[in-house]
N, C-alpha and C. Protein backbone atom coordinates (compact mmCIF):
# COMPACT_ATOMS: atom_id res chain seq x y z
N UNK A 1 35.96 -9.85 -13.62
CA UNK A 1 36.73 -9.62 -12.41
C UNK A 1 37.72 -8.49 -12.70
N UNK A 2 37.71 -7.48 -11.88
CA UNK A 2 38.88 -6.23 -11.95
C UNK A 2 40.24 -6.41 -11.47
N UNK A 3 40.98 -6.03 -12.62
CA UNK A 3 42.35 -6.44 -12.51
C UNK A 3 42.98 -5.60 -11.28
N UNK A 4 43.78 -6.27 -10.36
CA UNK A 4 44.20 -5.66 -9.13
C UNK A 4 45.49 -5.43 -9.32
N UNK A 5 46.39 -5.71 -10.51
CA UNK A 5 47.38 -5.72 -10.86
C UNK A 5 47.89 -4.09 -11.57
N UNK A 6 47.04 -3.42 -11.34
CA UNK A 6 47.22 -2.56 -12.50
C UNK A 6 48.20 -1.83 -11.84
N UNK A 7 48.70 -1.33 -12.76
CA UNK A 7 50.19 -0.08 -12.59
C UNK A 7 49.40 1.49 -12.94
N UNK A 8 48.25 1.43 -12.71
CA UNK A 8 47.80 3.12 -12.70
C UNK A 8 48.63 3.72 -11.87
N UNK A 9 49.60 5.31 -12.52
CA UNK A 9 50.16 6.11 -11.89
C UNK A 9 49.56 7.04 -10.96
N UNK A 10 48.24 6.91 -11.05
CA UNK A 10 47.31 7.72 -9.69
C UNK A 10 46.98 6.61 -8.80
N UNK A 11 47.22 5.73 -8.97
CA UNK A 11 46.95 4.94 -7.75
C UNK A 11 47.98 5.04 -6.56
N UNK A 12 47.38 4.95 -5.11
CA UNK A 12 48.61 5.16 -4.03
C UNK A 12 49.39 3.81 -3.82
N UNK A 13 50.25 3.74 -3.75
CA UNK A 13 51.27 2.57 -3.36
C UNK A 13 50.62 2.58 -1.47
N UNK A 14 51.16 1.76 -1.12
CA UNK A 14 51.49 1.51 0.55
C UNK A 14 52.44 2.69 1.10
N UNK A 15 53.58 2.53 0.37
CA UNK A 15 54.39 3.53 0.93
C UNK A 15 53.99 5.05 0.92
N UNK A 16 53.22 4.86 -0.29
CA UNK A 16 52.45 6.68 -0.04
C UNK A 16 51.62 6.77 1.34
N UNK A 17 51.03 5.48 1.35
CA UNK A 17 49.39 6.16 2.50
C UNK A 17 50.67 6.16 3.56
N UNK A 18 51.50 5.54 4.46
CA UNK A 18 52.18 5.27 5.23
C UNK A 18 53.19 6.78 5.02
N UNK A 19 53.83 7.08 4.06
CA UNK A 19 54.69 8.25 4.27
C UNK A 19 53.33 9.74 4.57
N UNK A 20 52.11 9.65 4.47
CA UNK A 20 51.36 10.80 4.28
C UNK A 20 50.75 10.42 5.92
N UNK A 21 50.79 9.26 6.28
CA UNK A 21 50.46 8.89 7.79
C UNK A 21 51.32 9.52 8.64
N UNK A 22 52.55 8.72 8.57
CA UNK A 22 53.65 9.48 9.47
C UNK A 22 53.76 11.07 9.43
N UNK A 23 53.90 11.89 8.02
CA UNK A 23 53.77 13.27 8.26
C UNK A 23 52.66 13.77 8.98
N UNK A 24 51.26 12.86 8.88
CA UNK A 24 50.61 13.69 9.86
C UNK A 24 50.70 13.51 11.21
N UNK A 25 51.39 12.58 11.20
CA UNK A 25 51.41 12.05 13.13
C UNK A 25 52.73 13.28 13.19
N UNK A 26 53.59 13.31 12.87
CA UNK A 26 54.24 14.59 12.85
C UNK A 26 54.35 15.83 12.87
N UNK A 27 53.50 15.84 12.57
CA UNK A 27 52.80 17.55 12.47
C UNK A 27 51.82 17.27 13.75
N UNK A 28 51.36 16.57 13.72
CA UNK A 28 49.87 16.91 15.07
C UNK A 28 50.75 16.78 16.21
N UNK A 29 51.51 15.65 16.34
CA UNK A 29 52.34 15.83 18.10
C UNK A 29 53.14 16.64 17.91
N UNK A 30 53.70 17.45 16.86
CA UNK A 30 54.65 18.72 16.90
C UNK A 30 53.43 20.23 17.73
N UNK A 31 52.36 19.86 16.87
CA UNK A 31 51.37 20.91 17.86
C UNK A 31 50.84 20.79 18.72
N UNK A 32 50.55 19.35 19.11
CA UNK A 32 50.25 19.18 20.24
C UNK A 32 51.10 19.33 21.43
N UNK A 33 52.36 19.36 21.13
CA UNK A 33 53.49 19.77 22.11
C UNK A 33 53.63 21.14 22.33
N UNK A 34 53.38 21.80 21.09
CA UNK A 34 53.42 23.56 21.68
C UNK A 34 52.12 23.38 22.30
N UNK A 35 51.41 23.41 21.82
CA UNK A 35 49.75 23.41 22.61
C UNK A 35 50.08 23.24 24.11
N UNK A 36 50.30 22.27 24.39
CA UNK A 36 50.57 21.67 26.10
C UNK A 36 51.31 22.40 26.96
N UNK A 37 52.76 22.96 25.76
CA UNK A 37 53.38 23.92 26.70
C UNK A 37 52.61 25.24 26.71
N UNK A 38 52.28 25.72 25.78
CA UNK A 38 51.37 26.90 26.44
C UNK A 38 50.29 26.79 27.26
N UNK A 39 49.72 24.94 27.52
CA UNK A 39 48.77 25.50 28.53
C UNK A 39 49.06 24.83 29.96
N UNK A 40 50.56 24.41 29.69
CA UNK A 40 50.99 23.89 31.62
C UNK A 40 50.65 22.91 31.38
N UNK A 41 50.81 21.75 30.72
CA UNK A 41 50.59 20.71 31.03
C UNK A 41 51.32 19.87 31.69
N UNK A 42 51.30 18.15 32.12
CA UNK A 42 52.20 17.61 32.80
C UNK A 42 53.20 16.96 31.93
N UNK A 43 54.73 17.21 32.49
CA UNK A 43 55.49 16.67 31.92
C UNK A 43 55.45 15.33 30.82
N UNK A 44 54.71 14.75 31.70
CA UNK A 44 54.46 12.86 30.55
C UNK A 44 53.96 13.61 29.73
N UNK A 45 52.71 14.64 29.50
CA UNK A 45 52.40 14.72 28.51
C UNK A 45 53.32 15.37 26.89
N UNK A 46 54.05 16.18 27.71
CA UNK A 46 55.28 16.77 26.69
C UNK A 46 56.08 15.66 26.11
N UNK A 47 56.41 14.49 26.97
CA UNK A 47 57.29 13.37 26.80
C UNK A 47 56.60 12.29 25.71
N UNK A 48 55.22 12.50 25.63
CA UNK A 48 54.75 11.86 24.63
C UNK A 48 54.71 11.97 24.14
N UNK A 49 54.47 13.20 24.06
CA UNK A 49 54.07 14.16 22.37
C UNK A 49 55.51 13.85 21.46
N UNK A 50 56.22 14.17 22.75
CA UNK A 50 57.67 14.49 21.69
C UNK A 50 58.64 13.23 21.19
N UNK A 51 58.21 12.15 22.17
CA UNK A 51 58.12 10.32 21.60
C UNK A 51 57.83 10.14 20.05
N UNK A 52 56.51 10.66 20.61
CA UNK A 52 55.49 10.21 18.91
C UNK A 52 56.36 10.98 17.89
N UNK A 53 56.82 12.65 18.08
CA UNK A 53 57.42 13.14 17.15
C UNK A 53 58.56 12.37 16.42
N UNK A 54 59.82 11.99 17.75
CA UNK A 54 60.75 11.58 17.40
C UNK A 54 60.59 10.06 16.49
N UNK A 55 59.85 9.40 16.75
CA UNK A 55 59.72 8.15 16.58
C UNK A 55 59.11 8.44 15.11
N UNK A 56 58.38 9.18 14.57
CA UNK A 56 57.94 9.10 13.52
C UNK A 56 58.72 9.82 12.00
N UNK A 57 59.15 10.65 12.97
CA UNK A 57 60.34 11.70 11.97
C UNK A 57 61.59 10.84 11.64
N UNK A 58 62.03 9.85 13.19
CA UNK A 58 63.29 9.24 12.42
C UNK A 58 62.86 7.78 11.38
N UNK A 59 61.56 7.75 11.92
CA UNK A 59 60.89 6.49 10.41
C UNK A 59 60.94 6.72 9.04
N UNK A 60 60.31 8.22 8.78
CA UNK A 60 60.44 8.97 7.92
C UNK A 60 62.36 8.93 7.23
N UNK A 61 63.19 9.91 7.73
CA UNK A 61 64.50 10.04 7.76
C UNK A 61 64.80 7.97 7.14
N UNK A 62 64.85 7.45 7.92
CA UNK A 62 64.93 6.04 7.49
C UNK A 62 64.52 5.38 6.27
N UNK A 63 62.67 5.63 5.90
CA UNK A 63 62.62 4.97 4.93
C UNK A 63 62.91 5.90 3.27
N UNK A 64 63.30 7.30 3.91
CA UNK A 64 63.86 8.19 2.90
C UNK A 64 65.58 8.21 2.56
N UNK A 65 66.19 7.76 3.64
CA UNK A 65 67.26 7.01 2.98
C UNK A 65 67.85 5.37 2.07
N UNK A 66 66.66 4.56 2.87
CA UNK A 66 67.08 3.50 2.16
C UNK A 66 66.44 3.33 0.58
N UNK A 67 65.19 4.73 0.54
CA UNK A 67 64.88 4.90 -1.03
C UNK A 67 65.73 5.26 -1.78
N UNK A 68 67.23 5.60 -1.29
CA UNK A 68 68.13 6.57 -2.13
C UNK A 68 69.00 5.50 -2.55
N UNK A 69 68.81 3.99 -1.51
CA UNK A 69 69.93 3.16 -2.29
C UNK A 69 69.84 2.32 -3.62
């Protein structure tokens, strides 16, 4: 049976896949928001984009401060 315990330093923690998640949801509704405004889109759609941004950037900001305590 393979030990699931192991402390390999190439292995990803949780908090890695999750901090490499949020940067990409960050980056894609950051372009998907210029995208929309250059092509006229409808307001909700700007309001979402820029939801998802905010919401994921201040998760980020959050779980990068309470790593500092």
């Amino acid at each position: 049976m393979p030990d699931t315990t192991s402390t390999d330093p190439d292995r990803l923690s949780p908090g890695d896949i999750a901090r490499t998640l949020l940067w990409t949801a960050v980056v894609t509704s950051a372009v998907a928001n210029m995208a929309v405004s250059f092509g006229g889109a409808d307001t909700w759609v700007h309001l979402v984009c820029g939801a998802v941004t905010v919401l994921c950037a201040g998760t980020l900001a959050v779980r990068g401060l309470r790593g500092r305590r």
